[in-house]
PDB file of N, CA and C in Angstrom:
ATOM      1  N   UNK A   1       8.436  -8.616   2.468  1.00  0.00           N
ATOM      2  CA  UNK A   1       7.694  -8.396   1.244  1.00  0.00           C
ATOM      3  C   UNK A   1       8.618  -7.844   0.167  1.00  0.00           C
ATOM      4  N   UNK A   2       8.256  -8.214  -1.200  1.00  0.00           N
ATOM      5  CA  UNK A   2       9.129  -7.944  -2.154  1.00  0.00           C
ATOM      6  C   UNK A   2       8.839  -6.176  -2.749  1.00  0.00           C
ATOM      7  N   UNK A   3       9.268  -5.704  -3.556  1.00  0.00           N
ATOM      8  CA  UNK A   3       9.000  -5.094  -3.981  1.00  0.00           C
ATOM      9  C   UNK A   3       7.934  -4.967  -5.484  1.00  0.00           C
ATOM     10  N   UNK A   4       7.666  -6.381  -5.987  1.00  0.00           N
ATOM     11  CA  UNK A   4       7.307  -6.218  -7.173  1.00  0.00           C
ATOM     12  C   UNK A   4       5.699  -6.968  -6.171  1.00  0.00           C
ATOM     13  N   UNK A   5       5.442  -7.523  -5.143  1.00  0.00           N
ATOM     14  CA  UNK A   5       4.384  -7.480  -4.471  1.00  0.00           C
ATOM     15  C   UNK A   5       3.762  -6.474  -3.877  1.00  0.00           C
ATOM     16  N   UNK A   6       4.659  -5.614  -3.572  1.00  0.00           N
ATOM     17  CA  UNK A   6       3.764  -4.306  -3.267  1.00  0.00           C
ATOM     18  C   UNK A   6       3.122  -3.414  -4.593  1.00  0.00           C
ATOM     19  N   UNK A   7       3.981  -3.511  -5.200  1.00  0.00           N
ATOM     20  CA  UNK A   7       3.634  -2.701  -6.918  1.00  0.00           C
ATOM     21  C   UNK A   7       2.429  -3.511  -7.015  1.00  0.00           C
ATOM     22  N   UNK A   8       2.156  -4.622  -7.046  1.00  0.00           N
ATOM     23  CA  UNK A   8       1.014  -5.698  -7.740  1.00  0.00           C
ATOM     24  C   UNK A   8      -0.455  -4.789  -6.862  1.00  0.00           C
ATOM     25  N   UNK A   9       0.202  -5.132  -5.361  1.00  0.00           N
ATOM     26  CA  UNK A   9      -0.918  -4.677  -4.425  1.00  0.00           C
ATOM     27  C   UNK A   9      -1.609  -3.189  -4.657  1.00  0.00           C
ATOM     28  N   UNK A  10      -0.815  -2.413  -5.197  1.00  0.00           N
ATOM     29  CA  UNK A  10      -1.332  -0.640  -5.539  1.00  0.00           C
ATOM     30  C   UNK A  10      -1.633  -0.732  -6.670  1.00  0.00           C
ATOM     31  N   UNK A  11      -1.035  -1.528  -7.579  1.00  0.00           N
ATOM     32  CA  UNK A  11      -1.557  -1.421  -9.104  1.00  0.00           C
ATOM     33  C   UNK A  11      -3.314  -2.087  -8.686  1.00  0.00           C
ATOM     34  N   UNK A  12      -3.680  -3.297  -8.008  1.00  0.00           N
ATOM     35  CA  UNK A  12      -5.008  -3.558  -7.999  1.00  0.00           C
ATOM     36  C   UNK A  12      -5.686  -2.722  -7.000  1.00  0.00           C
ATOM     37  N   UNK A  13      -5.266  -1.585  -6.268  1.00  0.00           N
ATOM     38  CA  UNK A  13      -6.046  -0.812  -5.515  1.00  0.00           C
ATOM     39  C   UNK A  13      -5.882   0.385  -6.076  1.00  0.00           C
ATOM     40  N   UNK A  14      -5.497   0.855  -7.160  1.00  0.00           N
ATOM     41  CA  UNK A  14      -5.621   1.798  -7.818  1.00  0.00           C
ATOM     42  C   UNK A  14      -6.492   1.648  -8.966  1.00  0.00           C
ATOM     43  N   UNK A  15      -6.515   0.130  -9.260  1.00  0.00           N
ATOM     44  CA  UNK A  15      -7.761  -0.476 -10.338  1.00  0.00           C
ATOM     45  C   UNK A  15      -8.780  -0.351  -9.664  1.00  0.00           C
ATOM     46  N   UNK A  16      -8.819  -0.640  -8.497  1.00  0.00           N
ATOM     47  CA  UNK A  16     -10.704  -0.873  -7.607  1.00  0.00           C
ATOM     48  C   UNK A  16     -11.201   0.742  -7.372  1.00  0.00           C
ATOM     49  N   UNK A  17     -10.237   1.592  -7.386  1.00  0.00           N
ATOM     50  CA  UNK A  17     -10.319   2.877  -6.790  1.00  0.00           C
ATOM     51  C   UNK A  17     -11.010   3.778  -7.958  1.00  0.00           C
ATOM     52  N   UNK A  18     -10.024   3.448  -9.009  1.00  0.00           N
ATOM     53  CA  UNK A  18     -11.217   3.947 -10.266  1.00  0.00           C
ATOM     54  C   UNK A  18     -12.232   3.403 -10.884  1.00  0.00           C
ATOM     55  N   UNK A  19     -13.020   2.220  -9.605  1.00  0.00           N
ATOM     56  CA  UNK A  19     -14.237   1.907 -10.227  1.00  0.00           C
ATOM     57  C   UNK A  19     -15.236   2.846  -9.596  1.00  0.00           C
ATOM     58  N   UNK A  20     -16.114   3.393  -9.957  1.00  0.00           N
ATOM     59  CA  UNK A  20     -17.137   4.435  -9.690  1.00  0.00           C
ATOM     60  C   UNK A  20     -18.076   3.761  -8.468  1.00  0.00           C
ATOM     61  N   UNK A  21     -18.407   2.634  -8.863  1.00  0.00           N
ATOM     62  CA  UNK A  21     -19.294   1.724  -7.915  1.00  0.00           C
ATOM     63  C   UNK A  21     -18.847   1.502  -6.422  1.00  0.00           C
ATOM     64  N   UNK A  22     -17.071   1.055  -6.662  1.00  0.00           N
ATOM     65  CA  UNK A  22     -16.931   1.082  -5.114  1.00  0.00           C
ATOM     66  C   UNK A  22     -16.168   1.819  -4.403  1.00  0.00           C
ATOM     67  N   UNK A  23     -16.093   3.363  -4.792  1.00  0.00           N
ATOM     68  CA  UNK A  23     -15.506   4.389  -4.758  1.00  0.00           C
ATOM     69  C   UNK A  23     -15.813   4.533  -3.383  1.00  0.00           C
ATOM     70  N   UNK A  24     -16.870   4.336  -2.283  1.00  0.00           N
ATOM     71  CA  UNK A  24     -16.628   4.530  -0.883  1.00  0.00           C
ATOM     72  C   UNK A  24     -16.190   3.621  -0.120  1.00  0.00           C
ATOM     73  N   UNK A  25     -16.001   2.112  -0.242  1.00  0.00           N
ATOM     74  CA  UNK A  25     -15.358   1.318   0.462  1.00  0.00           C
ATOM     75  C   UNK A  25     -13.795   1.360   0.109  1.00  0.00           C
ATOM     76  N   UNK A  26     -13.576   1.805  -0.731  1.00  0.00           N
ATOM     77  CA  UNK A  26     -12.117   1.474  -1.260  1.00  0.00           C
ATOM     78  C   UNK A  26     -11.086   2.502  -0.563  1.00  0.00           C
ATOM     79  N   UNK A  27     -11.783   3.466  -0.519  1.00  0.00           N
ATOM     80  CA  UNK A  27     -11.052   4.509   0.493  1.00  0.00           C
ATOM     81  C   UNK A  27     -10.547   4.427   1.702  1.00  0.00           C
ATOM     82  N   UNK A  28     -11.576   3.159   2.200  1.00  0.00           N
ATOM     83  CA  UNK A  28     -11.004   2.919   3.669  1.00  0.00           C
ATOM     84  C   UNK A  28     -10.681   1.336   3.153  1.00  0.00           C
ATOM     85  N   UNK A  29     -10.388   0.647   2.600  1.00  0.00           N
ATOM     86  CA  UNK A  29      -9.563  -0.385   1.810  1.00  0.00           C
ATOM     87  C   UNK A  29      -7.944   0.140   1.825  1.00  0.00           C
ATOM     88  N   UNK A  30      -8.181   1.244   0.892  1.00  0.00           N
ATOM     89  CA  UNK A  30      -6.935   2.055   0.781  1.00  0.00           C
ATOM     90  C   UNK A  30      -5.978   2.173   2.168  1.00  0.00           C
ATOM     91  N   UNK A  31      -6.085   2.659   3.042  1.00  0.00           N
ATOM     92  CA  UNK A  31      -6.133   3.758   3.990  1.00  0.00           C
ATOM     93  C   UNK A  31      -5.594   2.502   5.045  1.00  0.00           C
ATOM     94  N   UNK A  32      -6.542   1.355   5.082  1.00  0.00           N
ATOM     95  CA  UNK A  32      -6.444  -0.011   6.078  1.00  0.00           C
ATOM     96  C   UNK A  32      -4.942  -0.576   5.555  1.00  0.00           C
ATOM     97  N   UNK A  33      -4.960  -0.609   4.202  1.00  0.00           N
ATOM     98  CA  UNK A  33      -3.616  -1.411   3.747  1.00  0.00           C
ATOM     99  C   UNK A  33      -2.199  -1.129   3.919  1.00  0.00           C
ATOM    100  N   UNK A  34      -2.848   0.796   3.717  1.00  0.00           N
ATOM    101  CA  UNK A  34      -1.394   1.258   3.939  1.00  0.00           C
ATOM    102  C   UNK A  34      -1.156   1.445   5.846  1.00  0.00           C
ATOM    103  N   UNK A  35      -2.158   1.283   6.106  1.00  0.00           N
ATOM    104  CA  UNK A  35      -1.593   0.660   7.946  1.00  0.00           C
ATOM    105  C   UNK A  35      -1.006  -0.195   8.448  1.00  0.00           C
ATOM    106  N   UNK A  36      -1.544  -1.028   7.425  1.00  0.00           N
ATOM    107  CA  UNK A  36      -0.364  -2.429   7.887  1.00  0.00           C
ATOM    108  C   UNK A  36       0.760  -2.361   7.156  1.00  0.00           C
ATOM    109  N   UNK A  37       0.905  -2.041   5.890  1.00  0.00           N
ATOM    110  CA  UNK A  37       2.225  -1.515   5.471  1.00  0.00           C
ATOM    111  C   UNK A  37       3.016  -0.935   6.404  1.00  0.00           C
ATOM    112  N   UNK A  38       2.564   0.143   7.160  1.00  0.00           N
ATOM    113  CA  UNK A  38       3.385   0.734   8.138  1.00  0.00           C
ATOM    114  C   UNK A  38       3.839   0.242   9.182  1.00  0.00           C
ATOM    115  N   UNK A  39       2.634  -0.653   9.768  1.00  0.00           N
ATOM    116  CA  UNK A  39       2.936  -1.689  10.950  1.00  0.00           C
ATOM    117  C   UNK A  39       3.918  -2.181  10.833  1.00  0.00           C
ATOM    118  N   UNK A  40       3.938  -3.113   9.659  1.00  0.00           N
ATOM    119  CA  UNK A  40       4.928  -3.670   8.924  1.00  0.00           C
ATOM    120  C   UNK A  40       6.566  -3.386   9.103  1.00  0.00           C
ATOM    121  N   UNK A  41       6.418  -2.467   8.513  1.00  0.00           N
ATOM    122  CA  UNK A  41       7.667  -1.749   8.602  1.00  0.00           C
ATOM    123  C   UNK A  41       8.404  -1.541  10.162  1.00  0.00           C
ATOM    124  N   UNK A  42       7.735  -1.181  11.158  1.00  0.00           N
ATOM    125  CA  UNK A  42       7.652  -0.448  12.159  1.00  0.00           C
ATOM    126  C   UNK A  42       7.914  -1.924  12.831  1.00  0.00           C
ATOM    127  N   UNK A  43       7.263  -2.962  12.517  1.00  0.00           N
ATOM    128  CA  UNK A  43       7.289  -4.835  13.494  1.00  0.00           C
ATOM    129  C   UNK A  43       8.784  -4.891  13.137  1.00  0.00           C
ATOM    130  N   UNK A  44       8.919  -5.232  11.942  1.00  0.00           N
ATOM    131  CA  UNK A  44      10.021  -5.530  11.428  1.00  0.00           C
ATOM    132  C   UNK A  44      11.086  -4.746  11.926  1.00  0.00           C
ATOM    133  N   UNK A  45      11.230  -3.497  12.096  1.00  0.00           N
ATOM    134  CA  UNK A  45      12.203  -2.362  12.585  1.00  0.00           C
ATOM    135  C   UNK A  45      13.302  -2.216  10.835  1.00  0.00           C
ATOM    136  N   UNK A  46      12.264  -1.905   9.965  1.00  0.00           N
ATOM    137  CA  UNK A  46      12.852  -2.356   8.992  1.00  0.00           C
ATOM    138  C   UNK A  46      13.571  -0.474   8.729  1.00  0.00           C
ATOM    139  N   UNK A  47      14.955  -0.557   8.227  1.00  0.00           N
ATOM    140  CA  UNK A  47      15.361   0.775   7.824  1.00  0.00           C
ATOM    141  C   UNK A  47      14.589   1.551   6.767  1.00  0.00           C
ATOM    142  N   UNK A  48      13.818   0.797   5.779  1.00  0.00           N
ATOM    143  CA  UNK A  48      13.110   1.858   5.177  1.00  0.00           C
ATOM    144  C   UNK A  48      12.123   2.137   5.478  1.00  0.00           C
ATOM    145  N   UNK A  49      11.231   3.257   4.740  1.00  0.00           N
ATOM    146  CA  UNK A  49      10.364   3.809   4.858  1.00  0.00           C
ATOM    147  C   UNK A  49      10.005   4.033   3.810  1.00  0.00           C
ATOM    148  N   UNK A  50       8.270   3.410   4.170  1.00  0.00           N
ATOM    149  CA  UNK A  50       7.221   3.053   2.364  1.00  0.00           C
ATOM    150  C   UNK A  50       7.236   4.581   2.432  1.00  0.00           C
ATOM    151  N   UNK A  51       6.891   5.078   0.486  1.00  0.00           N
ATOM    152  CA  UNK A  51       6.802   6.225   0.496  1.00  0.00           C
ATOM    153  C   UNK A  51       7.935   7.178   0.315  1.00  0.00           C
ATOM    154  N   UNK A  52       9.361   6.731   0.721  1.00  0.00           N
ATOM    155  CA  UNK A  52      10.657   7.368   0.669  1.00  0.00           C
ATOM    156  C   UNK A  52      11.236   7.053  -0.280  1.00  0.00           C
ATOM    157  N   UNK A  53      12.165   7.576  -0.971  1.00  0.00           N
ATOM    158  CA  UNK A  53      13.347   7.394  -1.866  1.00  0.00           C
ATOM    159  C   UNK A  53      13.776   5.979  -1.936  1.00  0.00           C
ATOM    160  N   UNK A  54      13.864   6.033  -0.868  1.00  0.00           N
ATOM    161  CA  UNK A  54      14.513   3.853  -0.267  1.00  0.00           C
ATOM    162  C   UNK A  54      13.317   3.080   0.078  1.00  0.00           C
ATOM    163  N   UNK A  55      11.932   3.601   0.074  1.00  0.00           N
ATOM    164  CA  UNK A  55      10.811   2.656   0.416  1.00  0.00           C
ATOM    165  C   UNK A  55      10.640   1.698  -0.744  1.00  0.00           C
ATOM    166  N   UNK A  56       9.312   1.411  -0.465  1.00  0.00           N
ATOM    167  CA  UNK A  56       8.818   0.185  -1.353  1.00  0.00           C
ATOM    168  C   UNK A  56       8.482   0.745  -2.591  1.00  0.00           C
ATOM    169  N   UNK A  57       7.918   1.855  -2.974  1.00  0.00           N
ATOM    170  CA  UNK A  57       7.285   2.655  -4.258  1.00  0.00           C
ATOM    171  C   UNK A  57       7.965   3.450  -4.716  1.00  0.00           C
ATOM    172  N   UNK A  58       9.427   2.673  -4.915  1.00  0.00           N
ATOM    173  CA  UNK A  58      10.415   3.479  -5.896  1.00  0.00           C
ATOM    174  C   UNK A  58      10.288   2.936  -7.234  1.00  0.00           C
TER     175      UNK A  58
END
């Protein structure tokens, strides 16, 4: 995954997150995505780490 695909992916779950309406599904939307992000990382045996200096959300 690229980096300007992950930006896309948080920029539209940070849009759904400040909608008032679906403020309780999105939380576990949230929460599901960044699991497989991690999976991700973790399948791959990839050296970075989302979240870090060298992750994806620099």
């Amino acid at each position: 995954m690229t980096k300007e695909f992950t930006q896309t992916i948080t920029f539209r779950l940070r849009k759904a997150l400040e909608n008032k309406e679906l403020a309780t599904g999105n939380g576990f939307l949230f929460r599901f995505v960044m699991q497989i992000f991690h999976f991700i990382t973790f399948f791959l045996k990839n050296t970075k780490e989302p979240f870090t200096l060298q992750g994806y959300f620099l």
